[in-house]
Protein backbone atom coordinates (compact mmCIF):
# COMPACT_ATOMS: atom_id res chain seq x y z
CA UNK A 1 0.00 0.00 0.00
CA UNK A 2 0.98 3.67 -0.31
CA UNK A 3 1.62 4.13 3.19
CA UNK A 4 4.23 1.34 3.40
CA UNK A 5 5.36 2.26 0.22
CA UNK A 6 6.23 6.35 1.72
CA UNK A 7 7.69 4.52 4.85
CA UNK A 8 10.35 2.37 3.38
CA UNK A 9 11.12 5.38 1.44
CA UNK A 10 11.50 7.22 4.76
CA UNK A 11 9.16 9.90 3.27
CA UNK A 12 7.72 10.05 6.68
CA UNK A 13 5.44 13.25 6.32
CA UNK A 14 3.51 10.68 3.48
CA UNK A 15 3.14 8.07 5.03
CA UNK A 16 1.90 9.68 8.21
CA UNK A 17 -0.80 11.08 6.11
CA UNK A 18 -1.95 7.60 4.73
CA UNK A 19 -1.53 5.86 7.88
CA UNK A 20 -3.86 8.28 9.65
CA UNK A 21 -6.56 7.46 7.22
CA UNK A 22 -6.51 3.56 7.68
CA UNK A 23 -9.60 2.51 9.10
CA UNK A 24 -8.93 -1.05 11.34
CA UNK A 25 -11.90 -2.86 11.72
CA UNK A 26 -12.60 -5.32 15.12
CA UNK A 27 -10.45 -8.15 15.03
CA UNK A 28 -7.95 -7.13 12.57
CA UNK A 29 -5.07 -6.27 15.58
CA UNK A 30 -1.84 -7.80 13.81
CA UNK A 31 -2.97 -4.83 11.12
CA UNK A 32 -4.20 -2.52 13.75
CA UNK A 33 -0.50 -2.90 15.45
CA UNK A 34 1.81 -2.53 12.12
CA UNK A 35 -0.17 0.51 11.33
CA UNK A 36 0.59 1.92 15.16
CA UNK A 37 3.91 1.42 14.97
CA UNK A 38 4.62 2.45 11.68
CA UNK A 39 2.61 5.89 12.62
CA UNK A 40 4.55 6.07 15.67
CA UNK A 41 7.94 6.00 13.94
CA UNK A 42 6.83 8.48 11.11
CA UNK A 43 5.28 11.03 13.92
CA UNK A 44 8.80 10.19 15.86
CA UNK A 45 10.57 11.04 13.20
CA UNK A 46 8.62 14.36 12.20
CA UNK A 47 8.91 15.01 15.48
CA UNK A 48 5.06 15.50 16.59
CA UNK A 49 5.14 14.35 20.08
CA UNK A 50 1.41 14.73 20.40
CA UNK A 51 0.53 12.53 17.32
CA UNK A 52 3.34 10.04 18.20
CA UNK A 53 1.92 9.94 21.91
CA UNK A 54 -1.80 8.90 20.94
CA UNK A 55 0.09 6.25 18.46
CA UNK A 56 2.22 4.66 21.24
CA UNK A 57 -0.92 4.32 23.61
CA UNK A 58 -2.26 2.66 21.02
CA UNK A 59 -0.10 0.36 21.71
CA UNK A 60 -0.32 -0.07 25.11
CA UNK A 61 -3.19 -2.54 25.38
CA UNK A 62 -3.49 -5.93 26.14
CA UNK A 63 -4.06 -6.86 22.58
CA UNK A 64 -0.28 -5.97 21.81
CA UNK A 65 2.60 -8.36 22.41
CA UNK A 66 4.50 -7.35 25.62
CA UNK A 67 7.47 -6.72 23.99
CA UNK A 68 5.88 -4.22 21.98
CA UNK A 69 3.92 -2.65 25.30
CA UNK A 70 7.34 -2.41 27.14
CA UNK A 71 9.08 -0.49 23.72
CA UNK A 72 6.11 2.32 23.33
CA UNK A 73 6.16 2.28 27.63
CA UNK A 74 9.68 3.11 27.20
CA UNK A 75 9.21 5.41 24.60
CA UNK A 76 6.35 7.36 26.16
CA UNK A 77 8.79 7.47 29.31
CA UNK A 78 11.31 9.62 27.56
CA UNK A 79 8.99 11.75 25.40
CA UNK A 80 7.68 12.99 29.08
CA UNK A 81 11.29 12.99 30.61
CA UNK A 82 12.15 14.75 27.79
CA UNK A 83 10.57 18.73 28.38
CA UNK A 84 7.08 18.12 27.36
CA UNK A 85 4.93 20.70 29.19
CA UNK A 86 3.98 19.58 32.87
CA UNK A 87 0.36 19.48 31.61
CA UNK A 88 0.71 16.66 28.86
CA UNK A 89 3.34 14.56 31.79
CA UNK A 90 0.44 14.87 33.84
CA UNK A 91 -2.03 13.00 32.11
CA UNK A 92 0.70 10.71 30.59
CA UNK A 93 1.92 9.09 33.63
CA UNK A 94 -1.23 7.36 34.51
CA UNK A 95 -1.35 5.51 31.49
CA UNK A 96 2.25 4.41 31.75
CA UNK A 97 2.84 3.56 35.41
């Protein structure tokens, strides 16, 4: 698809855009997760912290391998540690801890 197409071509910006209008229907979570990640890593890269903070919560549910939870934990750990306002670190920790 295009999406996977403008990620392997590291044209992040792209594939964010297809990626965000990917509609995952119940039961299709291997999909639901590849598109996740994927989004996660273009918004990471684009650096959106906001966008790539709603994809790695996505990821965060039981539905996800734990290997995968404990990466986007991790990941949501740093974005928070990293100078996001005191606001967003607020409502972030909860979810994390």
């Amino acid at each position: 698809d295009m999406a996977s197409l403008h990620f392997a071509q590291k044209r992040y910006l792209e594939a964010s855009n297809y990626l965000k209008m990917i509609s995952i229907e119940d039961g299709w979570t291997c999909i639901a997760t590849d598109v996740r990640i994927q989004l996660a890593e273009c918004e990471q890269h684009l650096k959106h912290p906001d966008v790539f903070i709603t994809a790695c919560l996505g990821l965060l549910g039981p539905e996800c391998p734990d290997e995968i939870r404990e990466h986007y934990q991790k990941q949501l750990i740093e974005v928070a540690n990293s100078g996001l306002s005191k606001v967003i670190m607020r409502e972030l920790y909860p979810l994390i801890d």
